[in-house]
N, C-alpha and C. Protein backbone atom coordinates (compact mmCIF):
# COMPACT_ATOMS: atom_id res chain seq x y z
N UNK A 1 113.97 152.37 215.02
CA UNK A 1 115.24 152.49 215.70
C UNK A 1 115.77 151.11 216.06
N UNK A 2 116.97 150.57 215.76
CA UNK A 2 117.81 149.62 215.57
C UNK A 2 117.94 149.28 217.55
N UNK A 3 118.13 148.48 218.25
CA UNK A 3 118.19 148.18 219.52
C UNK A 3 119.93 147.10 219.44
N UNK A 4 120.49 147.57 219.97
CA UNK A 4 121.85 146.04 220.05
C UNK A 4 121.55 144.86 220.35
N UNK A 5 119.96 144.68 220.64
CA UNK A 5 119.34 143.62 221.09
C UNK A 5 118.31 142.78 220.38
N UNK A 6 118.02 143.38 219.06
CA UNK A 6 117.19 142.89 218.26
C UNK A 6 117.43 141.52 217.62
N UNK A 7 118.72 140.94 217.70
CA UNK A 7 118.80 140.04 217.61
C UNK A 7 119.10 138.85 218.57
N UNK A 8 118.27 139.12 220.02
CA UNK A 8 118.48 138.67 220.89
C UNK A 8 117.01 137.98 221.17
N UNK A 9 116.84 136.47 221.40
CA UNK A 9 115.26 136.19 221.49
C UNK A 9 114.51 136.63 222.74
N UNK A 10 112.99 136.47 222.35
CA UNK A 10 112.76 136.66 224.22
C UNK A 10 112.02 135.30 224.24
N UNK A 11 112.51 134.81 225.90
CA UNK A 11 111.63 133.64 225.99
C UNK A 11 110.67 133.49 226.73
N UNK A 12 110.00 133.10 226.45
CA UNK A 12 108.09 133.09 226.91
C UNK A 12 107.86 131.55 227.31
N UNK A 13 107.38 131.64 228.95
CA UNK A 13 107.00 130.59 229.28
C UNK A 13 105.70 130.27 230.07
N UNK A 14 105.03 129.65 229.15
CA UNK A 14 103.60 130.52 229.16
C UNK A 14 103.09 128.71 228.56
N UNK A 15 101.99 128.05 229.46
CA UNK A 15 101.37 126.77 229.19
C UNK A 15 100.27 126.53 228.58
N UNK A 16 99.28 128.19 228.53
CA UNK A 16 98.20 128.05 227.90
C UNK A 16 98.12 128.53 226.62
N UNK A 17 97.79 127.65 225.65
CA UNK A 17 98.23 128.37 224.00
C UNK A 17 97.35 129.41 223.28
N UNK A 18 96.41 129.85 224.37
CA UNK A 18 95.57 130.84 224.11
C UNK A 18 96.85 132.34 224.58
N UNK A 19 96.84 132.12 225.62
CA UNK A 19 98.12 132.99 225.96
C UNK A 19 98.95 133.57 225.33
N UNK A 20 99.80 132.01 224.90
CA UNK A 20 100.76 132.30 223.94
C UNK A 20 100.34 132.87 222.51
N UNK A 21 99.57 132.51 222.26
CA UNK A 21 98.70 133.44 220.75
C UNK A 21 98.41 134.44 220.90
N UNK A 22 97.87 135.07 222.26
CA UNK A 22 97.93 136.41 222.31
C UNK A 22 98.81 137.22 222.86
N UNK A 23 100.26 136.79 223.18
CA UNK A 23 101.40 137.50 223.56
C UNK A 23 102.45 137.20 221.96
N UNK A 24 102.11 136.10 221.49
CA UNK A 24 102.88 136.21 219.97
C UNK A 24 102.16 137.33 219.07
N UNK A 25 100.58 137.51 218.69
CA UNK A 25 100.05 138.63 218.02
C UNK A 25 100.20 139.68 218.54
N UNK A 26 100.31 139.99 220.00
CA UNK A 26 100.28 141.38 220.48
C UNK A 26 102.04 142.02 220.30
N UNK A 27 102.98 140.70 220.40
CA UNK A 27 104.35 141.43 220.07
C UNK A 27 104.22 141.71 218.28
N UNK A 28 103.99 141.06 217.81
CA UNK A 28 103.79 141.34 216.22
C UNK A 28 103.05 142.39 215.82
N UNK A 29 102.23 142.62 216.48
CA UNK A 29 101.34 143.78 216.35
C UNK A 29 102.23 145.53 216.42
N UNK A 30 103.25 145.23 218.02
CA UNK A 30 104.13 146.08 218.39
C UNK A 30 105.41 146.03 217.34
N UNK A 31 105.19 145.10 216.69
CA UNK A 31 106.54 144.71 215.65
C UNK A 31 107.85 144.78 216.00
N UNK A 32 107.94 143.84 217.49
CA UNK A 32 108.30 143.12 217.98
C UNK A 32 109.39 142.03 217.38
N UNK A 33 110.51 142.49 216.49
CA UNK A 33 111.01 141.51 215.02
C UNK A 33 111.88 139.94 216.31
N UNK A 34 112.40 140.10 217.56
CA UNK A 34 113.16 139.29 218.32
C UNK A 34 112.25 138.03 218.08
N UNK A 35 113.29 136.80 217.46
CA UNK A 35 112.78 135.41 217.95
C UNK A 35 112.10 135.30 219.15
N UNK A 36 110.84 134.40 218.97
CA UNK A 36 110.07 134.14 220.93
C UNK A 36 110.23 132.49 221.10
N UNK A 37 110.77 132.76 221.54
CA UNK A 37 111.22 131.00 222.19
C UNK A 37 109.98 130.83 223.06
N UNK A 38 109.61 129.62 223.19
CA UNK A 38 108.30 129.65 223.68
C UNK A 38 108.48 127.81 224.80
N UNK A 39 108.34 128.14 225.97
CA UNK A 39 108.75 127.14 227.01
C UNK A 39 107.18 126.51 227.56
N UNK A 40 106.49 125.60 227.26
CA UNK A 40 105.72 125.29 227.68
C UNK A 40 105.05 124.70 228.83
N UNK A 41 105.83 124.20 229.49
CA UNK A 41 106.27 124.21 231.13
C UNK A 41 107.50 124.30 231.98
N UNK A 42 107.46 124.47 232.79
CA UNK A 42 108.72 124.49 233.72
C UNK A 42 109.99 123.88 233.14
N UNK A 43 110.05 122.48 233.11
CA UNK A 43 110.67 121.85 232.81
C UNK A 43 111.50 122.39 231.24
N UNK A 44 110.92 122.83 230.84
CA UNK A 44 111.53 123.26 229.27
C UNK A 44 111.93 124.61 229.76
N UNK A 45 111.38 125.30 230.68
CA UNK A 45 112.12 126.43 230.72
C UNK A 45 113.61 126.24 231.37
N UNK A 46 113.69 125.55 232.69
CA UNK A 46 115.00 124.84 233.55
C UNK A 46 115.54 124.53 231.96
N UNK A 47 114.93 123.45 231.02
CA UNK A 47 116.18 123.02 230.01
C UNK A 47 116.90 124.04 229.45
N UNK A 48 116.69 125.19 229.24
CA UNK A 48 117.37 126.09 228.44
C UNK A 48 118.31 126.37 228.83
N UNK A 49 118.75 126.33 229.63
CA UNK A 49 119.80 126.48 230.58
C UNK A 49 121.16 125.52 229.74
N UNK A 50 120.83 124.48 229.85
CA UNK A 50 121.61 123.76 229.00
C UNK A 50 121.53 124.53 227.56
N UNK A 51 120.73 124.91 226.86
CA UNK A 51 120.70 125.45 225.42
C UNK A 51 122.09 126.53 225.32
N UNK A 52 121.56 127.14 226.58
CA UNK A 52 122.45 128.57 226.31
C UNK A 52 123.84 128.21 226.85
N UNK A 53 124.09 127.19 227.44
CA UNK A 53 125.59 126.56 227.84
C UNK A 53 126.43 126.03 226.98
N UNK A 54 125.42 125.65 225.48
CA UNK A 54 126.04 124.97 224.85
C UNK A 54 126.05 126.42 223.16
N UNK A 55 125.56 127.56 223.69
CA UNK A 55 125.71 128.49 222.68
C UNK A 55 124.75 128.91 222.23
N UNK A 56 123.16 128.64 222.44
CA UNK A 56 122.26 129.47 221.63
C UNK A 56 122.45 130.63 222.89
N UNK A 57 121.60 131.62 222.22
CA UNK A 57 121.62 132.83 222.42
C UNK A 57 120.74 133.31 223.38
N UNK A 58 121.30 133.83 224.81
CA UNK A 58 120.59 134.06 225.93
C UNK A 58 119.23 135.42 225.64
N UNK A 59 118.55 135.19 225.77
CA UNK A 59 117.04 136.41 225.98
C UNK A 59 117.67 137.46 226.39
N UNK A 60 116.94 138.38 225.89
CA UNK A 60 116.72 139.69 226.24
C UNK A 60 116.27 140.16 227.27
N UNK A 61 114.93 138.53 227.38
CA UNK A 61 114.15 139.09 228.98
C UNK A 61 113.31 137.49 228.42
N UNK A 62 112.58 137.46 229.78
CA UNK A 62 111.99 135.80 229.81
C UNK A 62 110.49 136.44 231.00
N UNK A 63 109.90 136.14 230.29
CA UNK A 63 108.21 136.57 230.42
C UNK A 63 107.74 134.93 230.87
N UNK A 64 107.76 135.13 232.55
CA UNK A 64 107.15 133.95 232.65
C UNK A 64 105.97 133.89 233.42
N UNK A 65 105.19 132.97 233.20
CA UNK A 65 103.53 132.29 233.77
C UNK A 65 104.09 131.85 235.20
N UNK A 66 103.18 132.09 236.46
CA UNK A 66 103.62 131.12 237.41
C UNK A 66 102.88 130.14 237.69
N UNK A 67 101.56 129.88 237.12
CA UNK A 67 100.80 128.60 236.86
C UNK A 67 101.72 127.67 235.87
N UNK A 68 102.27 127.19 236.39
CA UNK A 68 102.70 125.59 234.87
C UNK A 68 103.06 124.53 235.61
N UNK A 69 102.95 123.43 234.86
CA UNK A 69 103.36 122.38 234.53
C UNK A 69 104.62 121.85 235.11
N UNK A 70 104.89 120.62 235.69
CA UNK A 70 105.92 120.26 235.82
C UNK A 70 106.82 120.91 236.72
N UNK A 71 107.45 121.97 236.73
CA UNK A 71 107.80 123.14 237.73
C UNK A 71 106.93 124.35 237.60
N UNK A 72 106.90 124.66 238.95
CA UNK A 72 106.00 125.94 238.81
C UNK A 72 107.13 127.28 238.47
N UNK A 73 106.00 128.18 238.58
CA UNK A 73 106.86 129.44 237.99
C UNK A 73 107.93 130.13 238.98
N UNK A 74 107.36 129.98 240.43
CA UNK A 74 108.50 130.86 241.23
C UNK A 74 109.38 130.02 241.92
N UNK A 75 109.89 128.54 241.25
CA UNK A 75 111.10 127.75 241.09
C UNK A 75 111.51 127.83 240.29
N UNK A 76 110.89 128.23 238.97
CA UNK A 76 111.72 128.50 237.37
C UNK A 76 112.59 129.57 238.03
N UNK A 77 111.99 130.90 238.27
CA UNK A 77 112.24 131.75 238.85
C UNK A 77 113.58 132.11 239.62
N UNK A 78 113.11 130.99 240.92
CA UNK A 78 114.39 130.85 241.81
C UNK A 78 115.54 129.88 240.97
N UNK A 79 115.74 129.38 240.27
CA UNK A 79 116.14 128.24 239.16
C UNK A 79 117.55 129.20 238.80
N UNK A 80 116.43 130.14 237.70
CA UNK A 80 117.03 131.08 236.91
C UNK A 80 118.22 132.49 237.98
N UNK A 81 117.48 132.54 238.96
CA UNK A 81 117.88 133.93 239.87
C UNK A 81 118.79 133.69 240.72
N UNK A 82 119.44 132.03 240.53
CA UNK A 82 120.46 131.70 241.08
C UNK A 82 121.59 130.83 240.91
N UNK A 83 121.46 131.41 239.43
CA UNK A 83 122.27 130.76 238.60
C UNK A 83 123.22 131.54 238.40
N UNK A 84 124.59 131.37 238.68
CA UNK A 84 125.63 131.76 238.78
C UNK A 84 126.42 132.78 237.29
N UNK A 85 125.41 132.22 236.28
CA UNK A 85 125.71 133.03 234.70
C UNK A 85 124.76 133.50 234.57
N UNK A 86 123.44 132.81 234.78
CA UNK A 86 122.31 133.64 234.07
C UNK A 86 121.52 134.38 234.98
N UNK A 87 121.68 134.53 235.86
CA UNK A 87 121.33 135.13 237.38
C UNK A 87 120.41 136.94 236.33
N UNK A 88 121.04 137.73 235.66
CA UNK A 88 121.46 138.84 235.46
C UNK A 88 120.19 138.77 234.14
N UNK A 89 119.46 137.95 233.92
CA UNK A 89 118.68 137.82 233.06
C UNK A 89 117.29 138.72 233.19
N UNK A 90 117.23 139.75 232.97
CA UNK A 90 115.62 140.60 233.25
C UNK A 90 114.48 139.25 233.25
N UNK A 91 113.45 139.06 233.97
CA UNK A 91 112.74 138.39 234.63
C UNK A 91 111.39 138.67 234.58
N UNK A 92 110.37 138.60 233.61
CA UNK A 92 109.25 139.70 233.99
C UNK A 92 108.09 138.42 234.30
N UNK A 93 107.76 138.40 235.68
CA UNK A 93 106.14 137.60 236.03
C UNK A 93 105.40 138.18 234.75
N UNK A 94 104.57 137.46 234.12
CA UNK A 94 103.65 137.48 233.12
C UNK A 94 102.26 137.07 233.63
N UNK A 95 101.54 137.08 234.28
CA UNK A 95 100.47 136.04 234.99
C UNK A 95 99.13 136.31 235.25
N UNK A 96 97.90 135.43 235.94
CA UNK A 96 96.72 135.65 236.08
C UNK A 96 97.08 136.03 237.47
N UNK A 97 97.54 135.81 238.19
CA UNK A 97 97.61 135.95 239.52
C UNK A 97 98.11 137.52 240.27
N UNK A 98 96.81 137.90 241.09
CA UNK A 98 97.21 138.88 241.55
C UNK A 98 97.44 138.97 242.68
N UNK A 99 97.66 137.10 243.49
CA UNK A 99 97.58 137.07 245.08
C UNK A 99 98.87 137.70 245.75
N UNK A 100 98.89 138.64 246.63
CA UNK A 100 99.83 139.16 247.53
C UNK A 100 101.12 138.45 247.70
N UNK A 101 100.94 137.11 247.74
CA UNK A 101 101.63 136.13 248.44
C UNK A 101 102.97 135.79 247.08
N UNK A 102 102.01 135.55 245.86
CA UNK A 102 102.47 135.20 245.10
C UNK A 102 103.43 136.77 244.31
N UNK A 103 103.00 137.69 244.60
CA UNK A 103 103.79 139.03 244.02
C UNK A 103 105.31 138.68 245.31
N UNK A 104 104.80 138.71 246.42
CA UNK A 104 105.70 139.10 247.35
C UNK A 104 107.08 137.71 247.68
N UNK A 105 106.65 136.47 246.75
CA UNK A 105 107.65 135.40 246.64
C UNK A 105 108.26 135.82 245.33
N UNK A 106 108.01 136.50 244.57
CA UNK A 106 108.34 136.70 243.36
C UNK A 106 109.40 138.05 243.62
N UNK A 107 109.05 138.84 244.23
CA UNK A 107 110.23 140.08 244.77
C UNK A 107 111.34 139.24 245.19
N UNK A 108 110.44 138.45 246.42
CA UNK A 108 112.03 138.01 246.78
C UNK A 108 113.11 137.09 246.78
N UNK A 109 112.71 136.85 245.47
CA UNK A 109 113.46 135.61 244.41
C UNK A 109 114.02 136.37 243.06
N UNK A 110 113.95 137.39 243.26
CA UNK A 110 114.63 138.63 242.06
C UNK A 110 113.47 139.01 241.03
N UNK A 111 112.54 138.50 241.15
CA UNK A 111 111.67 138.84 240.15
C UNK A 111 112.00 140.68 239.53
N UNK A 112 112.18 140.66 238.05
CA UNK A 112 112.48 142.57 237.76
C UNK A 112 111.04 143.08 237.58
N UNK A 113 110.04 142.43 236.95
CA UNK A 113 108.99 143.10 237.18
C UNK A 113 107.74 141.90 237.32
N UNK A 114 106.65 142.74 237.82
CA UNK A 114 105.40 141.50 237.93
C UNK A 114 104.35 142.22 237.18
N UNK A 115 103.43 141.80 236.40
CA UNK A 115 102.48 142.57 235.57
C UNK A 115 101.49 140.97 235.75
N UNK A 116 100.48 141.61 235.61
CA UNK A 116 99.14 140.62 236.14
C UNK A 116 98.62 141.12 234.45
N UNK A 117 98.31 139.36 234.24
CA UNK A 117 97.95 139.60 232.89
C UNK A 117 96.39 140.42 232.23
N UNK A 118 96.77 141.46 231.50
CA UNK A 118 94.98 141.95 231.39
C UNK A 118 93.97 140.65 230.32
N UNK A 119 92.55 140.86 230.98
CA UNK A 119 91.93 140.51 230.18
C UNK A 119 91.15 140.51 228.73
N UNK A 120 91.69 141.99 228.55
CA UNK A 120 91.34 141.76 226.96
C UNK A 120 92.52 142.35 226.17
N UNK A 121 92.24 142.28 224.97
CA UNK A 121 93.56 142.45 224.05
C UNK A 121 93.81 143.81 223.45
N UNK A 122 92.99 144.90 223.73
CA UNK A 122 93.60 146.11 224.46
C UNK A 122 94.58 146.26 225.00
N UNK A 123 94.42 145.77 225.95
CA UNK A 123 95.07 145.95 227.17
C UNK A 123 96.22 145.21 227.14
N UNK A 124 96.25 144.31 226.73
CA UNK A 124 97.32 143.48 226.30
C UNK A 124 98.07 143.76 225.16
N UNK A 125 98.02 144.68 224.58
CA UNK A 125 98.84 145.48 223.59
C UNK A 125 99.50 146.39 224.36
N UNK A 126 98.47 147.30 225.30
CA UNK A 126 99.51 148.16 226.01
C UNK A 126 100.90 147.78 226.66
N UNK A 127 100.65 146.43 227.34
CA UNK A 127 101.61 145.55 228.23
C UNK A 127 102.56 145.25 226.91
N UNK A 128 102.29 145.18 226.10
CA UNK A 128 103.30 144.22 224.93
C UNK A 128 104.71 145.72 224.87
N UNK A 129 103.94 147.05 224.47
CA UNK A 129 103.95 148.31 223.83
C UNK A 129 105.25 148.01 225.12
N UNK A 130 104.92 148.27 226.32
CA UNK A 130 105.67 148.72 228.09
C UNK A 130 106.31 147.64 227.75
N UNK A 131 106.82 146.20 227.48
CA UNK A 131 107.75 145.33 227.56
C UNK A 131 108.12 146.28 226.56
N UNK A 132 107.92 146.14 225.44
CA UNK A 132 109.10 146.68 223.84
C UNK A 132 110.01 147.92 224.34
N UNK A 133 108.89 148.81 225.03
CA UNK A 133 109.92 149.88 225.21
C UNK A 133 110.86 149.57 226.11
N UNK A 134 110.70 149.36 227.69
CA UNK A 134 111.37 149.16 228.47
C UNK A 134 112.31 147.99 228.71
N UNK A 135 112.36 147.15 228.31
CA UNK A 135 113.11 146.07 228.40
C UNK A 135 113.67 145.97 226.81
N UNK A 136 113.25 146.59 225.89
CA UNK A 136 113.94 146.38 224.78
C UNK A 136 114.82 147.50 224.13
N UNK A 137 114.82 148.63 224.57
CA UNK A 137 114.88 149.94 224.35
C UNK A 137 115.23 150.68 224.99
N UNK A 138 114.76 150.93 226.16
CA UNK A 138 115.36 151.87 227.26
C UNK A 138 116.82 151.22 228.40
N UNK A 139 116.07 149.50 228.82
CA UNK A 139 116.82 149.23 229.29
C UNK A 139 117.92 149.01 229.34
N UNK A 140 119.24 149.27 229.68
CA UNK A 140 120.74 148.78 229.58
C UNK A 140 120.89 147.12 230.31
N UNK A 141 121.16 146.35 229.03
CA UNK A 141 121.47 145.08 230.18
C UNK A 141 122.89 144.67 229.26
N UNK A 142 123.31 143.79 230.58
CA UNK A 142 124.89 143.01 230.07
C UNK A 142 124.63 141.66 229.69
N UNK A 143 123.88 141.33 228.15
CA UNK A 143 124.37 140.23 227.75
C UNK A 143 125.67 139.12 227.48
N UNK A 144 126.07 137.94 228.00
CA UNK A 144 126.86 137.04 227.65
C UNK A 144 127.15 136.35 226.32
C-alpha cells in the first residue's frame, strides 16, 4: 500500500554505528523504501534545519538518540519543538535510556513518542514494524 509519504525521508540521529546498522537493517527488513538521513550528532541534526530552508525535503518523522555528541538529544529536541516551521515534525525518542527524568524532559519539550531501545534484534524489528505502521501509515501529518 502506497503512503503520500513514501517519498518523504526519515531522519535518524543516532551516534553509535552499531545502532544505526541495526535501525537501517531492521527498516529494510520492514521494507521500509523512505530515504534515512542519518545525523550523527547533534550538531548535524540542528544543521538540517538549514537543509530544509533551502528545499530538501522535510521527514516524515526524526528518530532521535538522547546520548550524542556535540548537542545532546533533549536540546536537538527543544531546537526542533520550537521552531516556528518545523515545530509540527513527529519526534520519536529512540534511546538506551529509561531514566524517569529523562522520559519526563522529553514530554515536556513535545517529544510524540519515547520508546527505550530493545536489546536484541527481535525486538527491534517489532519497534521498526510500530514506527512503519504508525507514523508512516496510520498517522495524518501536515507536511511543508
Amino acid at each position: 500500500m502506497k503512503t503520500p509519504y513514501e517519498n518523504s525521508p526519515i531522519l535518524l540521529i543516532e551516534d553509535n554505528p552499531v545502532d544505526v546498522d541495526l535501525t537501517l537493517r531492521a527498516f529494510n527488513k520492514q521494507h521500509v523504501t523512505n530515504n534515512i538521513i542519518v545525523a550523527r550528532d547533534g550538531a548535524q541534526a540542528v544543521a538540517q534545519i538549514k537543509k530544509w530552508d533551502k528545499g530538501s525535503k522535510i521527514p516524515i518523522v526524526i528518530l532521535l538518540d538522547l546520548k550524542l555528541p556535540k548537542i545532546d538529544g533533549l536540546e536537538v529536541l527543544r531546537v526542533f519543538k520550537t521552531h516556528p516551521k518545523y515545530k509540527t515534525i513527529p519526534v520519536v525518542v529512540l534511546t538506551s535510556s529509561s531514566n524517569d527524568k529523562d522520559i519526563e524532559n522529553a514530554y515536556e519539550l513535545g517529544v510524540n513518542s519515547y520508546i527505550v531501545k530493545p536489546v536484541n534484534f527481535d525486538k527491534f524489528m517489532e519497534v521498526a514494524a510500530q514506527i512503519k505502521l504508525y507514523w508512516m501509515a496510520l498517522n495524518n501529518s501536515k507536511l511543508s
